[in-house]
Protein backbone atom coordinates (compact mmCIF):
# COMPACT_ATOMS: atom_id res chain seq x y z
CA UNK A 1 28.39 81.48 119.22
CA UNK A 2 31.25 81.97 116.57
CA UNK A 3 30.42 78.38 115.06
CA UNK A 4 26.97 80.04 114.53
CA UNK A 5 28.42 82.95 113.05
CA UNK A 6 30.64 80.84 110.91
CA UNK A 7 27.80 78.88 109.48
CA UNK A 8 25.88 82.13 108.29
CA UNK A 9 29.04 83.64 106.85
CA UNK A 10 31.63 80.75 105.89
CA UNK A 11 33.71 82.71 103.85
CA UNK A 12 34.35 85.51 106.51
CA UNK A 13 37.89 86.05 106.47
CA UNK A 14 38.04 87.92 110.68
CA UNK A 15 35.42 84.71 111.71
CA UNK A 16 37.68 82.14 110.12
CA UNK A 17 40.89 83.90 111.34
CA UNK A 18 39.07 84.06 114.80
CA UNK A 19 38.58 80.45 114.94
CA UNK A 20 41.56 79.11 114.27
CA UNK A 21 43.43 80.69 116.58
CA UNK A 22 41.09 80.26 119.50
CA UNK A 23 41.83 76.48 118.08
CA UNK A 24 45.57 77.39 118.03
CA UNK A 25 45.59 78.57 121.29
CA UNK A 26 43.64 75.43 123.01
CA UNK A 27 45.69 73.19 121.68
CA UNK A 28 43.45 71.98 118.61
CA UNK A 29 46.31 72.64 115.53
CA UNK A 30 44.88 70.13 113.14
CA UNK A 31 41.54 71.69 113.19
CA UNK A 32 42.91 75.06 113.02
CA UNK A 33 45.07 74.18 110.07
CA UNK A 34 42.14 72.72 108.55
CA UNK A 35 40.12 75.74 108.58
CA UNK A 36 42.97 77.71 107.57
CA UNK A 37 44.01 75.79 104.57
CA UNK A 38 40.22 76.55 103.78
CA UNK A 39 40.92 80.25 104.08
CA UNK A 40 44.20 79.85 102.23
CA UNK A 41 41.78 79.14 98.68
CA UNK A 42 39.63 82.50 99.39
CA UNK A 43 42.03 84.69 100.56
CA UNK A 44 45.74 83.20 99.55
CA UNK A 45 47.56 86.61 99.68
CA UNK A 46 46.30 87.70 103.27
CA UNK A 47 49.36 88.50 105.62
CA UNK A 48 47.30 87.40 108.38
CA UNK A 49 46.63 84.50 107.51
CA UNK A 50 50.09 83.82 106.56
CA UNK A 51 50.83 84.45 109.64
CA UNK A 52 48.93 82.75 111.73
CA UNK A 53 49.94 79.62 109.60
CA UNK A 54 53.27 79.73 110.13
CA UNK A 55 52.58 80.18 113.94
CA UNK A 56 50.35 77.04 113.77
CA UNK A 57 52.89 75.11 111.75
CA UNK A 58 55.81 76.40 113.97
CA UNK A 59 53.26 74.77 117.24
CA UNK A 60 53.18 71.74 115.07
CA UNK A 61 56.97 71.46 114.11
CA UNK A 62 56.16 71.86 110.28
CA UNK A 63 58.92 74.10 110.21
C-alpha cells in the first residue's frame, strides 16, 4: 500500500520518511539509505530526516 502511495506522490516528504524507517526497522538499511539520500536532494534541511539518517548510519556503523 505505501509503495502505491509512493509512486503517486514520490516527492512526499511523511511517505518517504515512512518508508525508510519501516526499512530501518526490518533490517533493510541500504534501501532505506537509498531512499533517504533521495529525500536528502528535496528536502536537505529537514531535522527529521537528519535524524533518521544518522539512526540508519549509526545501525550501519557509518558513524
Amino acid at each position: 500500500m505505501l509503495r502505491q502511495w509512493l509512486t503517486h506522490q514520490p516527492h512526499s516528504l511523511p511517505l518517504g520518511l515512512l518508508m525508510a524507517d519501516l526499512q530501518r526497522q526490518s533490517g533493510a538499511l541500504e534501501a532505506a539509505r537509498q531512499n533517504l539520500d533521495q529525500l536528502l536532494r528535496l528536502h536537505p534541511l529537514n531535522p527529521e530526516l537528519l535524524q533518521l539518517m544518522v539512526l540508519v548510519d549509526r545501525r550501519m556503523d557509518r558513524t
